[in-house]
Protein backbone atom coordinates (compact mmCIF):
# COMPACT_ATOMS: atom_id res chain seq x y z
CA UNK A 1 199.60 101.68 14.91
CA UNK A 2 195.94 100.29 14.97
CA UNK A 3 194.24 99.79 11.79
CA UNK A 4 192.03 102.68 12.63
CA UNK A 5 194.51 105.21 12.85
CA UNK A 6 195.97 104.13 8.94
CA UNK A 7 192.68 104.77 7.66
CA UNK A 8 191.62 107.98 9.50
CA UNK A 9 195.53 108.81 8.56
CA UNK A 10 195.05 107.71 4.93
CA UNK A 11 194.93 110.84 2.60
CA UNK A 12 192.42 112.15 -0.18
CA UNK A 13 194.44 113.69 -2.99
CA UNK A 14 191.19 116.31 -3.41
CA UNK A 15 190.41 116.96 0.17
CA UNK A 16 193.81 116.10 2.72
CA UNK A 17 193.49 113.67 5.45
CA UNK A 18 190.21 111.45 5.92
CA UNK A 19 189.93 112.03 9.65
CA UNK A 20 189.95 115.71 8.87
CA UNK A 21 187.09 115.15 6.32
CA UNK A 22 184.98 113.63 9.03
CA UNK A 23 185.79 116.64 11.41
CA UNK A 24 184.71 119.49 8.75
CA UNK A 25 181.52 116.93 8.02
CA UNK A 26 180.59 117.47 12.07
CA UNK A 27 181.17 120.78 12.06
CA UNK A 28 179.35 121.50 9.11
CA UNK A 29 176.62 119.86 10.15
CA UNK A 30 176.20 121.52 13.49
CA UNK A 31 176.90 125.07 11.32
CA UNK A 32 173.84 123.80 9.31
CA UNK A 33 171.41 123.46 12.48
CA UNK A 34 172.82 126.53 14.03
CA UNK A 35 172.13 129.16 10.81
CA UNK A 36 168.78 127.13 10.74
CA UNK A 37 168.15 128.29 14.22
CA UNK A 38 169.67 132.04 13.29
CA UNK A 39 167.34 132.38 10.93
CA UNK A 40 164.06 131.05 13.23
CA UNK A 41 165.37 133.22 15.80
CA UNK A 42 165.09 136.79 13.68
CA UNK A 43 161.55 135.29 12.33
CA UNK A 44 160.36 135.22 16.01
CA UNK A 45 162.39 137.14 18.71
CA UNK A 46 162.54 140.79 19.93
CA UNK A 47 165.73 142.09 18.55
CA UNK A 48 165.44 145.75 19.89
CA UNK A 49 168.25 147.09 22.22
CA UNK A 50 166.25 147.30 25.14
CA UNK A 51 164.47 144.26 24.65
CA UNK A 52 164.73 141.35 27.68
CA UNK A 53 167.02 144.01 29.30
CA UNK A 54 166.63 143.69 33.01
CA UNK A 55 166.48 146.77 35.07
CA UNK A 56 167.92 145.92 37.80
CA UNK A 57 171.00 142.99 38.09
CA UNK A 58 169.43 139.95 38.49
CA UNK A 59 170.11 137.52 41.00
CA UNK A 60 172.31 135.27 39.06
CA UNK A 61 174.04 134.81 36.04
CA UNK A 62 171.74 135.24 32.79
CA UNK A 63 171.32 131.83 30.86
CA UNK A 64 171.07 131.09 27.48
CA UNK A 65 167.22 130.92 27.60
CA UNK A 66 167.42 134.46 29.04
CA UNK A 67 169.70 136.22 27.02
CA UNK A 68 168.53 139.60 24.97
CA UNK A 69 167.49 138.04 21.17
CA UNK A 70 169.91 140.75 19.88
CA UNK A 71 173.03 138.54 21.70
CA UNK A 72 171.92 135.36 21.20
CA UNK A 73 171.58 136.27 17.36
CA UNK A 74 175.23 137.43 17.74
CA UNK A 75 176.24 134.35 19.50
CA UNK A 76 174.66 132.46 16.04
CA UNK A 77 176.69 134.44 13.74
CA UNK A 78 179.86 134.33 15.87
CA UNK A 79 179.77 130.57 15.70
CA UNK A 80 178.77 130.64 12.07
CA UNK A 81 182.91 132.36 11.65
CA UNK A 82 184.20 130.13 13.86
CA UNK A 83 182.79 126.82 12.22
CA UNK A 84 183.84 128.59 8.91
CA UNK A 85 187.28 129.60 10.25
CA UNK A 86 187.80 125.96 10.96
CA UNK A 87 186.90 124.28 7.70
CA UNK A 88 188.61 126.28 6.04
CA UNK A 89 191.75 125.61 8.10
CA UNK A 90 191.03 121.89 7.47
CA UNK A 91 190.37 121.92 4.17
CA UNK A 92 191.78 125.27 2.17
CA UNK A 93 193.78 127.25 4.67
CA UNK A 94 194.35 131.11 3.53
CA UNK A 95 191.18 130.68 1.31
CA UNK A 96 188.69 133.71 2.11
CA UNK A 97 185.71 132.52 3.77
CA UNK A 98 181.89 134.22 3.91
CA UNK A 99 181.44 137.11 6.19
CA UNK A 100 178.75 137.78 9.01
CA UNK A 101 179.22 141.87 8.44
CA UNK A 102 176.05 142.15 6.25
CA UNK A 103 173.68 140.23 8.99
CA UNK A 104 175.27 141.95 11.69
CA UNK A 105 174.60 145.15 9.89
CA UNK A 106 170.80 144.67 9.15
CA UNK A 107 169.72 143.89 12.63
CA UNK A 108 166.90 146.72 13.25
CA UNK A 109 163.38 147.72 13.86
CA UNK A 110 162.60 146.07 10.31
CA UNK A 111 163.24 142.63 10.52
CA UNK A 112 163.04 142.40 6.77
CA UNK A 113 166.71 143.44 6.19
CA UNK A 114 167.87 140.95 8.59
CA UNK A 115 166.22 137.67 7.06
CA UNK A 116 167.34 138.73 3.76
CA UNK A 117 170.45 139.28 4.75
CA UNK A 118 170.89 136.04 6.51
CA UNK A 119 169.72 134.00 3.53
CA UNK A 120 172.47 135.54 1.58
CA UNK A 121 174.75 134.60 4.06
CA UNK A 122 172.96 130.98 4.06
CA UNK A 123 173.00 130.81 0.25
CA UNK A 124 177.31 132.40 0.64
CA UNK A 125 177.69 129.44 2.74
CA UNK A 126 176.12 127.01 0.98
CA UNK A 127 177.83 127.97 -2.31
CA UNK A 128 181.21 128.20 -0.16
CA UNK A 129 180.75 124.28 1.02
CA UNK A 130 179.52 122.50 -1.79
CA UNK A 131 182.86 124.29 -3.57
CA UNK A 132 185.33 123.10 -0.60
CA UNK A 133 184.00 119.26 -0.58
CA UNK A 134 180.34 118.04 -1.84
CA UNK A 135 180.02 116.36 1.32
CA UNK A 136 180.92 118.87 3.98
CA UNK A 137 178.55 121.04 1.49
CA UNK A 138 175.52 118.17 2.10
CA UNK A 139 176.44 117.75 5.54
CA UNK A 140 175.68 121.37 5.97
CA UNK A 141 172.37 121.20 4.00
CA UNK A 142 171.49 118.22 6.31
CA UNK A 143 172.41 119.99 9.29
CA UNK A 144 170.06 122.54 8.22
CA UNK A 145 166.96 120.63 7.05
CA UNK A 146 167.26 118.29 10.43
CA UNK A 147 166.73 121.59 12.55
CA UNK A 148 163.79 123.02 10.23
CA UNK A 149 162.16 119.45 10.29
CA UNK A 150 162.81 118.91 14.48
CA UNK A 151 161.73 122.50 15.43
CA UNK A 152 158.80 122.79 17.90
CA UNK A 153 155.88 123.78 15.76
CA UNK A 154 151.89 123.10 15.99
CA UNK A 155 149.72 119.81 14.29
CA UNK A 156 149.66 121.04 10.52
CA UNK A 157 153.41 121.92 10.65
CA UNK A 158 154.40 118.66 11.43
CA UNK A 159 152.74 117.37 8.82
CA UNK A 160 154.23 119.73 6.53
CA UNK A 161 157.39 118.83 7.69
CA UNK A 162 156.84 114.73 7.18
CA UNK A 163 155.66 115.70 3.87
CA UNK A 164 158.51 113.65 2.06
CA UNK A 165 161.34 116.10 3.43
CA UNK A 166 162.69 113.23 5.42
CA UNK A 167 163.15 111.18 2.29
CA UNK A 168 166.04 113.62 0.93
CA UNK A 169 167.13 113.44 4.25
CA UNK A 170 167.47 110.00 4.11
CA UNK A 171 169.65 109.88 1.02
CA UNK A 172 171.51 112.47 2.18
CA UNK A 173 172.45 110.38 5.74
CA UNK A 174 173.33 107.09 3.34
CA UNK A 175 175.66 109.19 1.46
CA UNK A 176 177.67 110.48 4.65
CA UNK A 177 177.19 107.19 6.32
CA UNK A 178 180.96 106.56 5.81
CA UNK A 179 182.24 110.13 7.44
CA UNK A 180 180.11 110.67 10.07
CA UNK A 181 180.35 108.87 13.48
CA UNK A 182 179.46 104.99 13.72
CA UNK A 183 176.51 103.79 13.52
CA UNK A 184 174.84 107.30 13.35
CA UNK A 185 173.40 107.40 9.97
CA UNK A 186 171.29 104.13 10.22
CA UNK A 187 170.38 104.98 13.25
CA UNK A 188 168.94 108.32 12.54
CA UNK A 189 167.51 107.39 9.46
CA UNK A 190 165.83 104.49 10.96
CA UNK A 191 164.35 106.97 13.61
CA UNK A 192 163.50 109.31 11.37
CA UNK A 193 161.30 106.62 9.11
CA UNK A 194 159.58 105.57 12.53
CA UNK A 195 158.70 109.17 12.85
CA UNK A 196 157.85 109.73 9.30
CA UNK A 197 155.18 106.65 9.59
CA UNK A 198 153.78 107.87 13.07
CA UNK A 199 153.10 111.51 11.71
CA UNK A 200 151.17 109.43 8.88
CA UNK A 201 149.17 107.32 11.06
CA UNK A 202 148.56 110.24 13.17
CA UNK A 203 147.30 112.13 10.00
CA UNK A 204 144.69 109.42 9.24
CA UNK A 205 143.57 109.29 12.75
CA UNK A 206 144.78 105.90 13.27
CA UNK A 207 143.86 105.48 17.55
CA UNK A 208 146.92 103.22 18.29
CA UNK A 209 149.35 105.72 17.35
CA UNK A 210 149.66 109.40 19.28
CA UNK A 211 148.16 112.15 18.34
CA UNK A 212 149.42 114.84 16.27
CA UNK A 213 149.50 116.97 19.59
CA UNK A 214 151.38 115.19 21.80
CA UNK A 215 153.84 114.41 18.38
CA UNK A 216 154.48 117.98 18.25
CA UNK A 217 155.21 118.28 21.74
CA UNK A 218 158.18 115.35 21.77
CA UNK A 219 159.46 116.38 18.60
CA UNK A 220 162.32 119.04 19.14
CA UNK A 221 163.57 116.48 21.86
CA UNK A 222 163.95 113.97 18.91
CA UNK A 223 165.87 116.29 17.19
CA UNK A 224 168.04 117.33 20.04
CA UNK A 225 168.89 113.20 20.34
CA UNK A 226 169.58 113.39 16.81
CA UNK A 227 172.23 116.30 16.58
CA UNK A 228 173.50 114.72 19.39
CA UNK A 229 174.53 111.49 17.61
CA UNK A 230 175.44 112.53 14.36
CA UNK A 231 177.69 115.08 15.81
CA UNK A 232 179.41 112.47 17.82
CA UNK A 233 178.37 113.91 21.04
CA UNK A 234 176.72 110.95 21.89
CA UNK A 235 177.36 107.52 20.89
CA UNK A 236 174.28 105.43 20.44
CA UNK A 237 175.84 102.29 21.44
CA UNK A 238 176.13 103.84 25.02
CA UNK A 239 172.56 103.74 25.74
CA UNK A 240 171.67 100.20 25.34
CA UNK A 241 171.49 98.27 28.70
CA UNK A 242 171.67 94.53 29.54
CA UNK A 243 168.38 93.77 27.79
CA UNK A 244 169.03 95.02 24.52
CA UNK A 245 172.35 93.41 24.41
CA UNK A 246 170.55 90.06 25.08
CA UNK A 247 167.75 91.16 22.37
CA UNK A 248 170.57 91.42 20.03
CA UNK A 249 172.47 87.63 21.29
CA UNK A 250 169.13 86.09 20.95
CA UNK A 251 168.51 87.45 17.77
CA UNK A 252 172.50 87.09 16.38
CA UNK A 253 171.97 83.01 17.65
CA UNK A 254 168.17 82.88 16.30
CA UNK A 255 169.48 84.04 12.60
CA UNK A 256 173.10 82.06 13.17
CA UNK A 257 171.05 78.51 13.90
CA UNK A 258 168.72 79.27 10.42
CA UNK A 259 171.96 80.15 8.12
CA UNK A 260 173.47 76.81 9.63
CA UNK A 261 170.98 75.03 8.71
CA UNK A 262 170.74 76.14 5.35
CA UNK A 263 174.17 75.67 4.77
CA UNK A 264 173.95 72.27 6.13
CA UNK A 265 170.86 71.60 3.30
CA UNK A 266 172.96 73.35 0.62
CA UNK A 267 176.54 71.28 1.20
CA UNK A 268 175.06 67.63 2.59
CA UNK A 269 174.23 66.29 -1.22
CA UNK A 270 177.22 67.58 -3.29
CA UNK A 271 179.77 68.25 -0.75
CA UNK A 272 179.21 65.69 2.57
CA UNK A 273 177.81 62.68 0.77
CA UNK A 274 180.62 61.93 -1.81
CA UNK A 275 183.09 62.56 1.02
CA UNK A 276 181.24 59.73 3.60
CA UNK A 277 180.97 57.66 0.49
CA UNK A 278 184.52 57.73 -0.28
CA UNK A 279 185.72 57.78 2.93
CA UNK A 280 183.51 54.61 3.90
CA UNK A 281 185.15 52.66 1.23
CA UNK A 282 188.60 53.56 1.57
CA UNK A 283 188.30 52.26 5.55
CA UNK A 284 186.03 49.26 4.16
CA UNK A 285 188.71 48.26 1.74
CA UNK A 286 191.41 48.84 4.64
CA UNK A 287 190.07 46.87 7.30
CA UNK A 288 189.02 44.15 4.99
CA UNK A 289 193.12 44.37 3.77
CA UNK A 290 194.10 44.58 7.37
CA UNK A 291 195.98 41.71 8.76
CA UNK A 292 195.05 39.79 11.77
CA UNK A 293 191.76 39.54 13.74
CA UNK A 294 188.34 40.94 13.42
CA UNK A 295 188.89 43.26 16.72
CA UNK A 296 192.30 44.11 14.97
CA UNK A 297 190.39 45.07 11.12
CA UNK A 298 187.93 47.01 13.90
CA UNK A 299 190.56 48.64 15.13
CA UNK A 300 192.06 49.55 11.81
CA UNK A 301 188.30 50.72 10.44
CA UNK A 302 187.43 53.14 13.51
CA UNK A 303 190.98 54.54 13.81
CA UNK A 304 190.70 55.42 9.47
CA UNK A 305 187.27 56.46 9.84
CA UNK A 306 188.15 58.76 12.74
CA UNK A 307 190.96 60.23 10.77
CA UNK A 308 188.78 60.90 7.68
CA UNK A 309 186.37 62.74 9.42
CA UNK A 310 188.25 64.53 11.09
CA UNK A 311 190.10 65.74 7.85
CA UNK A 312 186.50 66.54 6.02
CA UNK A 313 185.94 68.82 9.69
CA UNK A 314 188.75 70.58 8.61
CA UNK A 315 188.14 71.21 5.29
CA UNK A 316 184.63 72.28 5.61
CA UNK A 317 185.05 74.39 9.29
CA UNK A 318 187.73 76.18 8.37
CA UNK A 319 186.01 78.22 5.07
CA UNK A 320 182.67 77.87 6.84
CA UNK A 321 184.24 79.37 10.10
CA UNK A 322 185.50 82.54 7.63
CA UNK A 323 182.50 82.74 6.04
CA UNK A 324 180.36 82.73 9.13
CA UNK A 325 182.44 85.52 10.69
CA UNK A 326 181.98 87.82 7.52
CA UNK A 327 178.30 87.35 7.61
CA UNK A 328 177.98 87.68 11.70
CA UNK A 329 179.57 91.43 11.44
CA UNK A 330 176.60 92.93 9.35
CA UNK A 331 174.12 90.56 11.60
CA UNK A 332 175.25 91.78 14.45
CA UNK A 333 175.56 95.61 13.17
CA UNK A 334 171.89 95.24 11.99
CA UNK A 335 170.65 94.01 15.48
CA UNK A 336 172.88 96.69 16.86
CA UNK A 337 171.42 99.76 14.90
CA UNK A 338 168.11 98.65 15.83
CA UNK A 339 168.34 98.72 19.63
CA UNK A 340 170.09 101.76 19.00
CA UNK A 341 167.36 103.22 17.27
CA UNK A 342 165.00 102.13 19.62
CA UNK A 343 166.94 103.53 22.37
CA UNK A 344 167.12 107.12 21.11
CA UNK A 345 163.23 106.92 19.82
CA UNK A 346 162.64 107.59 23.45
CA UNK A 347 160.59 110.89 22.75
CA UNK A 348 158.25 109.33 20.56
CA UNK A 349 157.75 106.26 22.53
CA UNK A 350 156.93 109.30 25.06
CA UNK A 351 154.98 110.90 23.04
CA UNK A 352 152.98 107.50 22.43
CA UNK A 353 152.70 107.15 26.13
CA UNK A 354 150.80 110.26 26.11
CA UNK A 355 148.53 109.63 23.78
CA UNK A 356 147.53 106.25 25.55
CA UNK A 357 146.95 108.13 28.74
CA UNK A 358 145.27 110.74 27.01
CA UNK A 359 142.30 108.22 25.21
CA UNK A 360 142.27 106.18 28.78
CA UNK A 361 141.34 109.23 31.08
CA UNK A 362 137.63 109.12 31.60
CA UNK A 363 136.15 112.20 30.98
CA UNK A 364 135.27 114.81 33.16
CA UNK A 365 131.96 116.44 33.69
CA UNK A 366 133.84 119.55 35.64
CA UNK A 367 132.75 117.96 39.16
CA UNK A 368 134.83 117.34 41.77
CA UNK A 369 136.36 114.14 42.08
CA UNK A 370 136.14 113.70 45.47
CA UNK A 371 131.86 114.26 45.61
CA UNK A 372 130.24 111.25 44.69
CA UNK A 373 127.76 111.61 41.47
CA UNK A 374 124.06 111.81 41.67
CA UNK A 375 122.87 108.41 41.02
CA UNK A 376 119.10 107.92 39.78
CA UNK A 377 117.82 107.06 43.15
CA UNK A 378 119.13 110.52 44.18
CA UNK A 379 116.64 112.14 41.72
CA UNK A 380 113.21 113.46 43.12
């Protein structure tokens, strides 16, 4: 059995089996972004019966896009029981869980019923998580604030939202670093930081970052990219090509050649110069003991001086070897995590594009482009 399997197999005398930890952690998470959207979804879409009903069939298949807002709010609560249904099973089978019968209930003309009724149920499931396990209870709230802070909004939203939000968020990711899927937490934390200072630039009018406009437009792709990874749907590590992978060997050998020289600094005075001292008279006084010729007392000095350094090789490699392998793994993770986080900042290098194209387009006087302009000696 690998060494992964004993620890995902290794068990939690409060909460059962780590791996099953991690798996109520993802789906509370995704329950988080999904009552988030419930609740955005009875703010701003036509619940009525006949609403988005086509009369006629259509000519294929209805999507999710074009689904009545009276389903698709169904669909939200039905997978609010089912993500329920199975952390409870993981966690506390038998133990009653919140229902959906209230928000079902309250769907109407009035859409006040409804959001109050859903922000019961929020504050039911909340309450209902944090008592199972703290962290499937934080992994829920993160869930939710992600999708509230990555929902497609105007300018002064977005700055609402980057207001210091992403801070909690940020402690929240460290604490669930060790449950959710590798690499996931540092790498959404480090994305979300690199959108938290763009949205600040932006705010200030800084002209080498993107505009608040075109941040707005990228930003519910971010947060798609970001479900996406902490849910384990997509691995980070997956996206880098051949050119981050030599970023991060260049880097690993940049950072590997300055430690080696430090260590070289910190050992040559105390460690290696005693040692070659010692050594050089030991062989001194044994050649000069040695019987025979000079090439013979030669002999005798390189093969001793040979043999002593390649016993102080050993003795230094071998701990330095072990140490340098400890200190490589968090090198190389930190290289790792960011050209990961590079990788999935794709919408926000796109929105950067954007705004780069956007200051670089001359500006139009509403004439055609093909038509030359009236020059002065066109004037009468």
């Amino acid at each position: 059995m690998s060494t992964a399997l004993r620890v995902d197999d290794q068990r939690d005398d409060a909460y059962g089996s780590l791996r099953d930890e991690r798996a109520c952690i993802v789906t509370a998470l995704r329950l988080g972004w999904s009552m988030a959207d419930a609740y955005h979804h009875a703010q701003t879409a036509d619940l009525d019966d006949g609403a988005d009903r086509p009369a006629v069939a259509p000519a294929k298949l209805s999507n999710l896009t074009e689904m009545p807002g009276r389903h698709r709010l169904g669909m939200y609560l039905d997978g609010v029981e089912v993500a329920l249904t199975q952390i409870a099973a993981l966690t506390a089978p038998g133990r009653p869980v919140p229902f959906t019968a209230a928000a079902r209930d309250a769907t109407g003309p009035d859409r006040e019923p409804l959001l109050l009724a859903l922000d019961e149920l929020n504050v039911d499931v909340l309450r209902w998580t944090m008592a199972t396990n703290h962290r499937v209870g934080l992994a829920y709230r993160l869930g939710r604030s992600l999708a509230d802070t990555a929902r497609h909004g105007d300018a002064d939203q977005l700055v609402r939202r980057f207001g210091g939000r992403q801070i909690q968020i940020s402690r929240w990711l460290d604490e669930l670093a060790s449950v959710l899927p590798p690499y996931s937490a540092a790498v959404v934390r480090r994305s979300l930081a690199a959108w938290a200072t763009a949205v600040g630039r932006a705010t200030v009018g800084d002209p080498s970052e993107a505009g608040l406009a075109e941040l707005a437009r990228e930003l519910r792709n971010q947060g798609e990219l970001w479900r996406d990874v902490l849910t384990g749907g997509l691995h980070p590590r997956d996206l880098l090509d051949e050119e981050n992978w030599a970023v991060v060997a260049r880097n690993l050998i940049i950072r590997d050649r300055k430690l080696v020289v430090q260590a070289a600094r910190g050992i040559f005075w105390p460690v290696l110069v005693p040692l070659l001292v010692v050594l050089l008279a030991v062989v001194g006084v044994s050649a000069a003991a040695a019987a025979g010729s000079p090439t013979t007392r030669a002999a005798v000095a390189l093969v001793g001086l040979g043999a002593g350094l390649t016993a102080i090789w050993r003795s230094v490699s071998t701990p330095a070897l072990s140490v340098a392998a400890e200190v490589n793994r968090p090198l190389l993770e930190s290289e790792l995590v960011v050209q990961m986080a590079g990788r999935i900042g794709r919408p926000l290098a796109a929105a950067r594009a954007a705004g780069r194209a956007g200051r670089q387009r001359p500006p139009s006087d509403g004439g055609s482009k093909y038509v030359a302009r009236l020059s002065g000696v066109d004037l009468p």
